[in-house]
Protein backbone atom coordinates (compact mmCIF):
# COMPACT_ATOMS: atom_id res chain seq x y z
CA UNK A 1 22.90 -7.12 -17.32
CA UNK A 2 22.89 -8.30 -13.54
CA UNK A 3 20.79 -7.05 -10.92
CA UNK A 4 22.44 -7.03 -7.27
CA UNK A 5 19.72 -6.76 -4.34
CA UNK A 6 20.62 -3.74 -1.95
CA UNK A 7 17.62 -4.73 0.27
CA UNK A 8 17.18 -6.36 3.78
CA UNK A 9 14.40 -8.90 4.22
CA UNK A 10 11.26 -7.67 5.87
CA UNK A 11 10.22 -10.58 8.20
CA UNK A 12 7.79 -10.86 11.40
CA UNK A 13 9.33 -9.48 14.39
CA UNK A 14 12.05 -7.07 12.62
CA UNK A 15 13.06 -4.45 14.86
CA UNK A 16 14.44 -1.46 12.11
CA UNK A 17 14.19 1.61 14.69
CA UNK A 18 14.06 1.26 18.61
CA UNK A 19 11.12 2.66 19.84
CA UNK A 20 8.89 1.85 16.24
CA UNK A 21 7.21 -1.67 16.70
CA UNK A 22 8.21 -4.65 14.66
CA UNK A 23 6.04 -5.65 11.51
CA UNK A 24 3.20 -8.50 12.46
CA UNK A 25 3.00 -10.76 9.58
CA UNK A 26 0.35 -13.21 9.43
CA UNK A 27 -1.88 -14.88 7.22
CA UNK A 28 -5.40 -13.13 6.98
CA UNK A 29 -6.95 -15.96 4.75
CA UNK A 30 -5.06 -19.39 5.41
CA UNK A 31 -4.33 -22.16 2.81
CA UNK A 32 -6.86 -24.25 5.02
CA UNK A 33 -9.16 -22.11 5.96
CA UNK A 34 -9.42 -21.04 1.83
CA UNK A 35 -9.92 -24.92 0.72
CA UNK A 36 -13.78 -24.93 1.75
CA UNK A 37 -14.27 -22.07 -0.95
CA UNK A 38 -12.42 -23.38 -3.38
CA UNK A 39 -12.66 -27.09 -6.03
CA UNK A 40 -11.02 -30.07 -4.43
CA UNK A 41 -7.12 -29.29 -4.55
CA UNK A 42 -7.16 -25.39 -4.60
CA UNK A 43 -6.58 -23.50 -1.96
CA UNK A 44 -4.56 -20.13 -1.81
CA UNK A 45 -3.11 -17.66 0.97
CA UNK A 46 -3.91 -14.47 1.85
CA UNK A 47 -1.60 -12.26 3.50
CA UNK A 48 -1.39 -9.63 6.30
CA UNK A 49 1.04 -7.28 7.35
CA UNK A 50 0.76 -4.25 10.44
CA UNK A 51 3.97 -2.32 10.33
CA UNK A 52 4.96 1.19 10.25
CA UNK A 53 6.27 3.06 7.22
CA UNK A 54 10.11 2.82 8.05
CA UNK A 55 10.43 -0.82 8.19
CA UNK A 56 13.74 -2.62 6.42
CA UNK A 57 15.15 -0.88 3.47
CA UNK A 58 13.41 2.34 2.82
CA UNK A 59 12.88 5.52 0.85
CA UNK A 60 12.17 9.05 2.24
CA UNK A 61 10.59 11.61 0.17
CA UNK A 62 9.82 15.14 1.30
CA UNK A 63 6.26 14.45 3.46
CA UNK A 64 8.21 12.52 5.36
CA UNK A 65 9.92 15.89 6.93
CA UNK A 66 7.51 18.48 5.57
CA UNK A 67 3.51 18.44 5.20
CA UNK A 68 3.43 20.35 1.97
CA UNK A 69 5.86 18.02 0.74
CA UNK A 70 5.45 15.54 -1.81
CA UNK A 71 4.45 11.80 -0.80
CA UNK A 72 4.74 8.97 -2.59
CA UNK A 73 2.18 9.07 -4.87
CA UNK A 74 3.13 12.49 -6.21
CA UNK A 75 6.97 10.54 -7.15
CA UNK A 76 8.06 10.35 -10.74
CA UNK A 77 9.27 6.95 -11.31
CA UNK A 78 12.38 8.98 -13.30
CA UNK A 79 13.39 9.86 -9.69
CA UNK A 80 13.47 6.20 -8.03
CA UNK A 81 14.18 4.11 -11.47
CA UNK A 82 16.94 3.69 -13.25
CA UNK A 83 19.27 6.28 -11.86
CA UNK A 84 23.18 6.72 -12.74
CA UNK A 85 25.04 6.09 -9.32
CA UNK A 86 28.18 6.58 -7.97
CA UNK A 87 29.08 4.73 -4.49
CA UNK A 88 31.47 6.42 -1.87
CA UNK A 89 33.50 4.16 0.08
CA UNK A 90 34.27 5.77 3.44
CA UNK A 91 35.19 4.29 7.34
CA UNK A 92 34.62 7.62 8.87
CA UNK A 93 31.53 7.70 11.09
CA UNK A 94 30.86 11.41 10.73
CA UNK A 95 30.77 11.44 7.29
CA UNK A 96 31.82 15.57 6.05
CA UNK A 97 32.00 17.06 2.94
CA UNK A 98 35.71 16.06 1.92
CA UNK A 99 34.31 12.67 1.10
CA UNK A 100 32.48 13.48 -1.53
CA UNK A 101 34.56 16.40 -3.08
CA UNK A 102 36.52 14.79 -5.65
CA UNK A 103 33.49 13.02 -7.25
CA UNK A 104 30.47 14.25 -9.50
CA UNK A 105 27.36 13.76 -8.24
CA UNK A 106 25.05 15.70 -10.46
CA UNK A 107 21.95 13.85 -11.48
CA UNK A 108 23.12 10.77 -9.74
CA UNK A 109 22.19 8.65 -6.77
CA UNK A 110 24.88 9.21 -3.93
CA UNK A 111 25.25 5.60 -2.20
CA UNK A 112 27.24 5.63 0.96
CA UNK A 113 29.18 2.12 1.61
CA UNK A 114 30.39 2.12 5.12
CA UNK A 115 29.84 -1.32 5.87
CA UNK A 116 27.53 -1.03 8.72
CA UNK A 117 24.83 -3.05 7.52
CA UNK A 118 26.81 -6.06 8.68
CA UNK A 119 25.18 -5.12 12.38
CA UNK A 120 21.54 -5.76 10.43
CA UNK A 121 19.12 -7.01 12.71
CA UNK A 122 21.92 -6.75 16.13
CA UNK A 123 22.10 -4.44 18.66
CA UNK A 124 25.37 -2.89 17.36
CA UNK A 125 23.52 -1.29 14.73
CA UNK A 126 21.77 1.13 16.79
CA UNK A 127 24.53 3.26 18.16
CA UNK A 128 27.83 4.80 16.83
CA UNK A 129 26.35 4.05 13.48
CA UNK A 130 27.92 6.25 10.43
CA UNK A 131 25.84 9.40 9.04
CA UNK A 132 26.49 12.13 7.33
CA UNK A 133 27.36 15.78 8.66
CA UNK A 134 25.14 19.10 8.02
CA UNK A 135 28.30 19.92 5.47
CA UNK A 136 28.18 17.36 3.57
CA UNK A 137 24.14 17.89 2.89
CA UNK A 138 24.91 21.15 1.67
CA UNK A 139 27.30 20.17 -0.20
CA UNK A 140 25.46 17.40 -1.74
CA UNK A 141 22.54 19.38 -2.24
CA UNK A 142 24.51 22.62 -3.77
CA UNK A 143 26.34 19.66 -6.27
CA UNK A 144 22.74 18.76 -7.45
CA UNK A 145 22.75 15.02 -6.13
CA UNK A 146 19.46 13.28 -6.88
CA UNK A 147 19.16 11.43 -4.05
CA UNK A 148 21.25 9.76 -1.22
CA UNK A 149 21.51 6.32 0.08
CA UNK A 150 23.39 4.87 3.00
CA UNK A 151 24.28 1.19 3.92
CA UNK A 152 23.79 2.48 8.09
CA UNK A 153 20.90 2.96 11.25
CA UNK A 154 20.11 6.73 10.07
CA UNK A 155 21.54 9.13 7.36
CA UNK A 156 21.79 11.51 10.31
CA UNK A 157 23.37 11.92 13.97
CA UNK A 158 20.67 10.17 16.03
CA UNK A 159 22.73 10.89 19.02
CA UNK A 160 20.69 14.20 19.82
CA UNK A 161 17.27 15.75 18.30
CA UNK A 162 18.26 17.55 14.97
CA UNK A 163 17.84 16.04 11.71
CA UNK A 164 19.86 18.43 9.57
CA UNK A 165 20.16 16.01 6.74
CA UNK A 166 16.85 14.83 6.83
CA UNK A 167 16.11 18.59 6.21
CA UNK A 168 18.15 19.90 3.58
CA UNK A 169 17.71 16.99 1.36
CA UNK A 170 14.08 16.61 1.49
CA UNK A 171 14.25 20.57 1.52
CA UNK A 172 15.93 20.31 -1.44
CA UNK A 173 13.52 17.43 -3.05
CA UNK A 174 16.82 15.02 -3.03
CA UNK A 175 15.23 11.42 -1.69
CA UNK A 176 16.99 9.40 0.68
CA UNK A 177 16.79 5.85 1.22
CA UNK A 178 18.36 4.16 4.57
CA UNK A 179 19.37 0.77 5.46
CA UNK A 180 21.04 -0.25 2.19
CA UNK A 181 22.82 -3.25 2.43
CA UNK A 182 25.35 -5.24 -0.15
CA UNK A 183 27.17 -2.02 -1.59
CA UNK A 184 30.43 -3.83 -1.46
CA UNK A 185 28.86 -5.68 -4.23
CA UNK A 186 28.65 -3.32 -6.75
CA UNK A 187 31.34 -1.24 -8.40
CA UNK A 188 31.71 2.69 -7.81
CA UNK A 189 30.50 3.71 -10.80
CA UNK A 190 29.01 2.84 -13.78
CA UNK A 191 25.69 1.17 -12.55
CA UNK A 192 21.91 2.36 -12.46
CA UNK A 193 20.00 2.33 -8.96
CA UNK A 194 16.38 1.76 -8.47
CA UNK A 195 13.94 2.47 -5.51
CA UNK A 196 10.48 2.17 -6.25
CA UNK A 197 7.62 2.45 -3.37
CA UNK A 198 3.99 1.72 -3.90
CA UNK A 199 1.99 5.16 -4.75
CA UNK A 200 0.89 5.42 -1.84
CA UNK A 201 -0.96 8.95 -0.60
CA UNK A 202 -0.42 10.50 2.77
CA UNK A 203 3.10 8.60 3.16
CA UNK A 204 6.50 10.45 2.65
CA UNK A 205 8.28 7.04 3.44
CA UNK A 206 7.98 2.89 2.61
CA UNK A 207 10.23 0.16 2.12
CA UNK A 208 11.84 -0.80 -1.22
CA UNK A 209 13.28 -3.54 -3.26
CA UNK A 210 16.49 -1.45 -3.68
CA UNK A 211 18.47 -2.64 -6.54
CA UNK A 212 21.80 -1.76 -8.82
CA UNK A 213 21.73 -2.60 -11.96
CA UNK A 214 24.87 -3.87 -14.03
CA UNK A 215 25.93 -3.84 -17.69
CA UNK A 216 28.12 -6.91 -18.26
């Protein structure tokens, strides 16, 4: 099998969403501050990071829009590991219903490839950035998709206040993960996709090692 990485780097300073701050990453124990407690020759490092939940590549669940939603802890790792995908290619930046229509997405995570993740980490990834219409969550949602990742700045319109998508899927229990990159990478079909957080409680979002797996 191979394993393609669908996951930005997380790195000090990484701006994700304006107006969130960027993670600090620092050491808390340093390799030579650690060498006094340690035999001649050992030393080790200690890490630190301050950052907010939606940082790089990450998964939604339904606390995230809810507060009798599920968080993290309460996932199944049956619904972040392992599941059949199906990627849909599209240029469109309102991204409707019609897209999806002639493929099945029952049981399987929905990956959205619109090539947008090649403004990672710019300022053109901010604005005019794909997302998906209040149609096509419905639709997604009424066709039983397990969850729904996108290669873009938000699965939604961020150009005014409503968060339809954000709403029905996580209504719906349908996770979404944002800020894939790499999709071009993998083929449509025919691959397993896997998002795994930490179980942590009181979160309804966290970054991810997203990854596809393939059967050669």
């Amino acid at each position: 099998m191979e394993l393609i990485d669908l996951s930005h780097n997380v790195f000090d300073g990484l701006i994700t969403y304006k107006g969130l701050p960027a993670p600090i990453i620092c050491d808390f124990l340093s390799r030579e501050d650690s060498k006094p407690r340690y035999e001649e020759g050992t030393s080790f490092q200690i890490g630190r990071i301050n950052m907010v939940a939606n940082t790089g590549t990450y998964i939604d669940c339904p606390f995230h829009r809810y507060e009798d939603g599920r968080d993290l802890s309460h996932l199944h790792l049956r619904e972040v590991a392992n599941i059949p995908g199906i990627v849909i290619r599209t240029e469109l930046q309102a991204i409707g219903p019609e897209v999806f229509q002639n493929h099945d997405v029952k049981g399987k995570a929905v990956l959205v490839h619109t090539g947008w993740s090649k403004h990672w980490n710019t300022e053109a990834y901010f604005s005019d950035h794909p997302f998906l219409t209040e149609e096509a969550a419905l639709w997604l949602r009424d066709q039983g998709a397990a969850l729904v990742g996108i290669d873009s700045h938000n699965i939604d319109d961020t150009a005014g206040n409503r968060r339809p998508v954000h709403t029905i899927l996580l209504g719906a229990e349908i996770l979404i993960v944002e800020h894939l990159t790499c999709l071009a990478e993998i083929p449509t079909v025919d691959f397993l996709f896997t998002s795994v957080p930490p179980k942590v409680e009181g979160m309804g979002t966290f970054p991810v090692r997203a990854f596809a797996t393939i059967s050669l």
